[in-house]
Protein backbone atom coordinates (compact mmCIF):
# COMPACT_ATOMS: atom_id res chain seq x y z
CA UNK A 1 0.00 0.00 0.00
CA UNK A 2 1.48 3.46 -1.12
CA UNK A 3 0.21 6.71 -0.19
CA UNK A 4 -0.20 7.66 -4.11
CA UNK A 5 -0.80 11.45 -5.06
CA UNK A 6 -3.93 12.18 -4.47
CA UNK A 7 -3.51 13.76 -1.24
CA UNK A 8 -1.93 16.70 -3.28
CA UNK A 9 -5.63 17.62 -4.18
CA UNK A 10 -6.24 18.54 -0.63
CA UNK A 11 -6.62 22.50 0.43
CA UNK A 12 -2.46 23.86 1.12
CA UNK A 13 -1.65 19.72 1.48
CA UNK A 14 2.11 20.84 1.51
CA UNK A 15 2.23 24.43 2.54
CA UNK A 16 0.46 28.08 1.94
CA UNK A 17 0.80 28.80 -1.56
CA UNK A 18 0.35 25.50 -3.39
CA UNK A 19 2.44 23.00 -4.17
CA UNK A 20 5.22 21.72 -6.71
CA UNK A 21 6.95 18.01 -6.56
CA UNK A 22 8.92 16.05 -8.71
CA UNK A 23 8.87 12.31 -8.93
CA UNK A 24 11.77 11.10 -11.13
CA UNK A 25 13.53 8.01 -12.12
CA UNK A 26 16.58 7.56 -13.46
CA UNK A 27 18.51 9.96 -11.65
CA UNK A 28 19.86 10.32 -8.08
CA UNK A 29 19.16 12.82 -4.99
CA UNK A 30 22.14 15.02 -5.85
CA UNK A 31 21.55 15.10 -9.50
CA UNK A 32 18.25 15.52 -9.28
CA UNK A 33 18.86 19.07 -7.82
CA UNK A 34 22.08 20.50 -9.51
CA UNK A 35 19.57 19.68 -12.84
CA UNK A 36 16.91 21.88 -11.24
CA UNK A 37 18.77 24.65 -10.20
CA UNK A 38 20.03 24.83 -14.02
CA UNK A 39 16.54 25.19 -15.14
CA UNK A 40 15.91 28.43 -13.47
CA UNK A 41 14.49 31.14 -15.98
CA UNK A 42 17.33 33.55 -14.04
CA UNK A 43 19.86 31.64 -14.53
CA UNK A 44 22.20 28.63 -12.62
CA UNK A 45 21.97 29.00 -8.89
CA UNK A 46 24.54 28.06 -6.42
CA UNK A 47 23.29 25.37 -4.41
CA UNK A 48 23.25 26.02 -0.15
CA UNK A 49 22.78 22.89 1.75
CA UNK A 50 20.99 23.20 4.94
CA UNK A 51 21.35 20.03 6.84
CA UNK A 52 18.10 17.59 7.43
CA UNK A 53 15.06 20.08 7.67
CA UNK A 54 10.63 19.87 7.99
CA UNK A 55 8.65 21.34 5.55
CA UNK A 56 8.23 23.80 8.61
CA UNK A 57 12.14 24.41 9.52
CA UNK A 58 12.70 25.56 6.07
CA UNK A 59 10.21 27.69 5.73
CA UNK A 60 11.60 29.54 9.35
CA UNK A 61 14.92 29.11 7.50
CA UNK A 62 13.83 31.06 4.43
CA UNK A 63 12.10 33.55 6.42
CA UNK A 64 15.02 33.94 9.11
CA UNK A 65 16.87 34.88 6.21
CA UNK A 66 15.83 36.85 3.28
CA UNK A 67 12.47 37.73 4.92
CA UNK A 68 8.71 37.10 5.01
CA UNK A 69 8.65 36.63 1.44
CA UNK A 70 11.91 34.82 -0.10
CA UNK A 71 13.14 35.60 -3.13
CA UNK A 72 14.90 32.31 -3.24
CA UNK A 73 13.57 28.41 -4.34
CA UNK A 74 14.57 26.09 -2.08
CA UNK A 75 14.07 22.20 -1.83
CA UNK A 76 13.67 18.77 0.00
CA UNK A 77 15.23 15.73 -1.86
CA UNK A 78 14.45 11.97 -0.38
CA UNK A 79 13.83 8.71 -2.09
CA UNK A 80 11.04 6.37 -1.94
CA UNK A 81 11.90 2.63 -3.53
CA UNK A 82 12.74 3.65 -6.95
CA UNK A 83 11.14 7.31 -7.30
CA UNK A 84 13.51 10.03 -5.87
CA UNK A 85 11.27 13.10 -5.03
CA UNK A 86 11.75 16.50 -4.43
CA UNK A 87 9.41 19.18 -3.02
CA UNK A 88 10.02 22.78 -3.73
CA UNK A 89 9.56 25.73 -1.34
CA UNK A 90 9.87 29.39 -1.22
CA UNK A 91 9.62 31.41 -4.66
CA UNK A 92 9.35 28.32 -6.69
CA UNK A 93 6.01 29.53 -8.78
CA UNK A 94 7.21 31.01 -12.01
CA UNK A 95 10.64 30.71 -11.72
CA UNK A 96 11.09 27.41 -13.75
CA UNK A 97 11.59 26.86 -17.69
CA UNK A 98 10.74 23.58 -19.08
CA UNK A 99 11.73 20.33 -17.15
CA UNK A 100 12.84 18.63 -20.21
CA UNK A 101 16.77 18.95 -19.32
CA UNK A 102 16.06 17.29 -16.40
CA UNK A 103 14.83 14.24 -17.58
CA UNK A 104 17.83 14.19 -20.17
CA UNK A 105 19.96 10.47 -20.36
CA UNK A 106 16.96 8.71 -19.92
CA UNK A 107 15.40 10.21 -16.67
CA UNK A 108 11.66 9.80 -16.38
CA UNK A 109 10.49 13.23 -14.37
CA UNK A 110 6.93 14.08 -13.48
CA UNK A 111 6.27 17.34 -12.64
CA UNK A 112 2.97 18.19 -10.68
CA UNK A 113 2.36 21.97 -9.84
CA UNK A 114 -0.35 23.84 -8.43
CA UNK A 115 -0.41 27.98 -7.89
CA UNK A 116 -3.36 27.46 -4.94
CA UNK A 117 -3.05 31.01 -3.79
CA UNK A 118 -2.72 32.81 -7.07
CA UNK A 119 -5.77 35.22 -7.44
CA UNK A 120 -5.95 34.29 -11.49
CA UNK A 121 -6.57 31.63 -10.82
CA UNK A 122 -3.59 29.16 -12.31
CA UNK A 123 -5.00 25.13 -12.48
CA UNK A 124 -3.16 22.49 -10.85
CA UNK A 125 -0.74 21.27 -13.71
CA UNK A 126 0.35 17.73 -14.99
CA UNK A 127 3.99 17.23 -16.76
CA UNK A 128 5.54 14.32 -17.74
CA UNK A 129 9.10 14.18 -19.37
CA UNK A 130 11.65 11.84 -20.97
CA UNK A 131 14.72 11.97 -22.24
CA UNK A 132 14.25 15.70 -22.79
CA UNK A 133 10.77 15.09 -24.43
CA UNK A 134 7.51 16.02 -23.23
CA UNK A 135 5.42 12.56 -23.14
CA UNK A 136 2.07 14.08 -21.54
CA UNK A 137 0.95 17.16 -20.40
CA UNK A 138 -2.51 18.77 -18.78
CA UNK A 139 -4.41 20.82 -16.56
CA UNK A 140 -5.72 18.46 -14.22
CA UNK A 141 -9.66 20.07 -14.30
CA UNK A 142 -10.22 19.66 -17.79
CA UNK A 143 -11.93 23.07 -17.85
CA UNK A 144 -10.60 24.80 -20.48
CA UNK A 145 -9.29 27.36 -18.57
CA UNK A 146 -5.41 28.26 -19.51
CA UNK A 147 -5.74 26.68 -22.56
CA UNK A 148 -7.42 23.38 -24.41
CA UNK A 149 -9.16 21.01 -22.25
CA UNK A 150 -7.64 17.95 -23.73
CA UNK A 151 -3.89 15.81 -22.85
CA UNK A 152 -0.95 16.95 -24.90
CA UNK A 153 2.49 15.31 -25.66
CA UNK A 154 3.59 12.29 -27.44
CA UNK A 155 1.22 10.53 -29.75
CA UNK A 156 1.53 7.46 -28.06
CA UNK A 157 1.40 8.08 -24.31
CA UNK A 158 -0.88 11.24 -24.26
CA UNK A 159 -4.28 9.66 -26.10
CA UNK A 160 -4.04 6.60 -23.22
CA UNK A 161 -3.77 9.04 -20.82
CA UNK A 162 -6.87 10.81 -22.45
CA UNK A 163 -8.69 7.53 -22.90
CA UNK A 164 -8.31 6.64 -19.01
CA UNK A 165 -9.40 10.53 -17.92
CA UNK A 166 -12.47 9.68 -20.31
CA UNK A 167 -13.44 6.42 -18.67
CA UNK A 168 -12.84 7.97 -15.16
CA UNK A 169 -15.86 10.83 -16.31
CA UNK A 170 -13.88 13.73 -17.32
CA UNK A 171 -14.55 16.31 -18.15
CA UNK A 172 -17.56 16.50 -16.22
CA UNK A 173 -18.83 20.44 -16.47
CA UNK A 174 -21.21 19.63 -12.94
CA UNK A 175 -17.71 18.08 -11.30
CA UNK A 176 -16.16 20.72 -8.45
CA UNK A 177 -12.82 21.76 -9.71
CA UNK A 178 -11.48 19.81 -6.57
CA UNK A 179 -12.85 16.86 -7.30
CA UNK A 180 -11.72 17.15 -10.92
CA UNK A 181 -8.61 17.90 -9.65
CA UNK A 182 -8.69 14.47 -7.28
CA UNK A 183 -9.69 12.27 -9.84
CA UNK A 184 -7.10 13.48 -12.58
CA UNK A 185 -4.67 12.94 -10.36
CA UNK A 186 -6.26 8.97 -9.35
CA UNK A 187 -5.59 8.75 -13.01
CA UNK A 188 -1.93 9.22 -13.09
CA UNK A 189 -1.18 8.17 -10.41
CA UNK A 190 -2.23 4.29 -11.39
CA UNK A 191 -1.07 4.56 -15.12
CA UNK A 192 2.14 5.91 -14.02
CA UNK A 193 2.51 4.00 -10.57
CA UNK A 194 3.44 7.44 -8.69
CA UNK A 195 3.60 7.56 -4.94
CA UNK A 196 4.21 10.72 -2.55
CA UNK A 197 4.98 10.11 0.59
CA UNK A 198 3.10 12.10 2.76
CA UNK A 199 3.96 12.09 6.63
CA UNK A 200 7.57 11.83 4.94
CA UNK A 201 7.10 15.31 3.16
CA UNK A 202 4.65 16.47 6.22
CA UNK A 203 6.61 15.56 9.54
CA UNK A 204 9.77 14.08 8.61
CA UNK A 205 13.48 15.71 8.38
CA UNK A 206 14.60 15.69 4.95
CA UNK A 207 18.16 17.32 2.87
CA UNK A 208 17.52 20.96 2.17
CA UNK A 209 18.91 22.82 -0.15
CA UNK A 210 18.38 26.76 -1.07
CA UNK A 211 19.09 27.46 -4.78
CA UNK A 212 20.69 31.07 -4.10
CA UNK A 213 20.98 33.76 -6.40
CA UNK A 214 24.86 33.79 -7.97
């Protein structure tokens, strides 16, 4: 039994704001981040480590040090069986480009994203990349909003994932944006065989690491 992804659906399930996890393959803990910080729109960062830290402690940390609102990204790395994870904090929403140099020699990185707190409102976002291709993407409400409604990517793997939101009832115009958003995420979650672990991510010290400005 694995605690899946779904719990991500929940109101601020990993802290004010939203939320924004990888779950990779193919890649270790310390890779995993020195890829990330080079896909900052700003450019590289310089990677701070700071030591075993809650979701809580870091956000203290960040505060402590460049204020209430941090300019700064900053992340927890672990591993789960196979899947390394990694949960972003701080000023993580818009400062990304595109994952696919992450997932380059072979990586498999899935990139799940949600601006809760942003008044446009941004939907919760589904991103799945390979070998520096982008094998599915979608807004996990179906609702047209930010764009088309439907599952893009690769021409194999996006019309199953498609076909499986279908058969699950979506898009439903009478479903609750949250519960769209629960049930999308059901969906990939069993296709893809994701887990989160969540009184790992919730209560449990983790490696932190700031990705400072150079």
């Amino acid at each position: 039994m694995t605690d899946g992804i779904t719990w991500l659906a929940a109101p601020r399930s990993i802290a004010y704001g939203g939320y924004s996890v990888l779950l990779t393959r193919g890649v270790d803990e310390e890779e995993l981040v020195s890829r990330l910080a080079g896909a900052v729109c700003s450019g590289r960062r310089v990677l701070r480590p700071l030591g075993e830290l809650t979701g809580e402690d870091l956000i203290e940390a960040l505060e402590d040090e460049y204020g209430d609102y941090p300019e700064e990204a900053a992340v927890r790395v672990g591993r789960d069986g196979d899947w390394v994870f990694v949960v972003l904090y701080g000023l993580w929403q818009g400062e990304f480009e595109s994952m696919e140099p992450v997932s380059r020699d072979g990586a498999h990185v899935f990139h799940l994203e949600f601006e809760e707190e942003n008044g446009k409102p941004v939907p919760p976002w589904f991103r799945y990349f390979y070998d520096e291709r982008l094998m599915c993407d979608f807004n996990l409400r179906l609702d047209r909003s930010w764009g088309s409604a439907g599952v893009d990517g690769d021409p194999e793997v996006a019309p199953q994932v498609e076909r499986l939101l279908k058969e699950a009832g979506l898009p439903d115009e009478n479903l609750s944006s949250e519960d769209a958003h629960r049930t999308s995420l059901q969906v990939v979650e069993h296709h893809f065989g994701l887990s989160l672990p969540r009184a790992r991510v919730l209560e449990e010290a983790l490696p932190s690491v700031v990705l400072e400005n150079d």
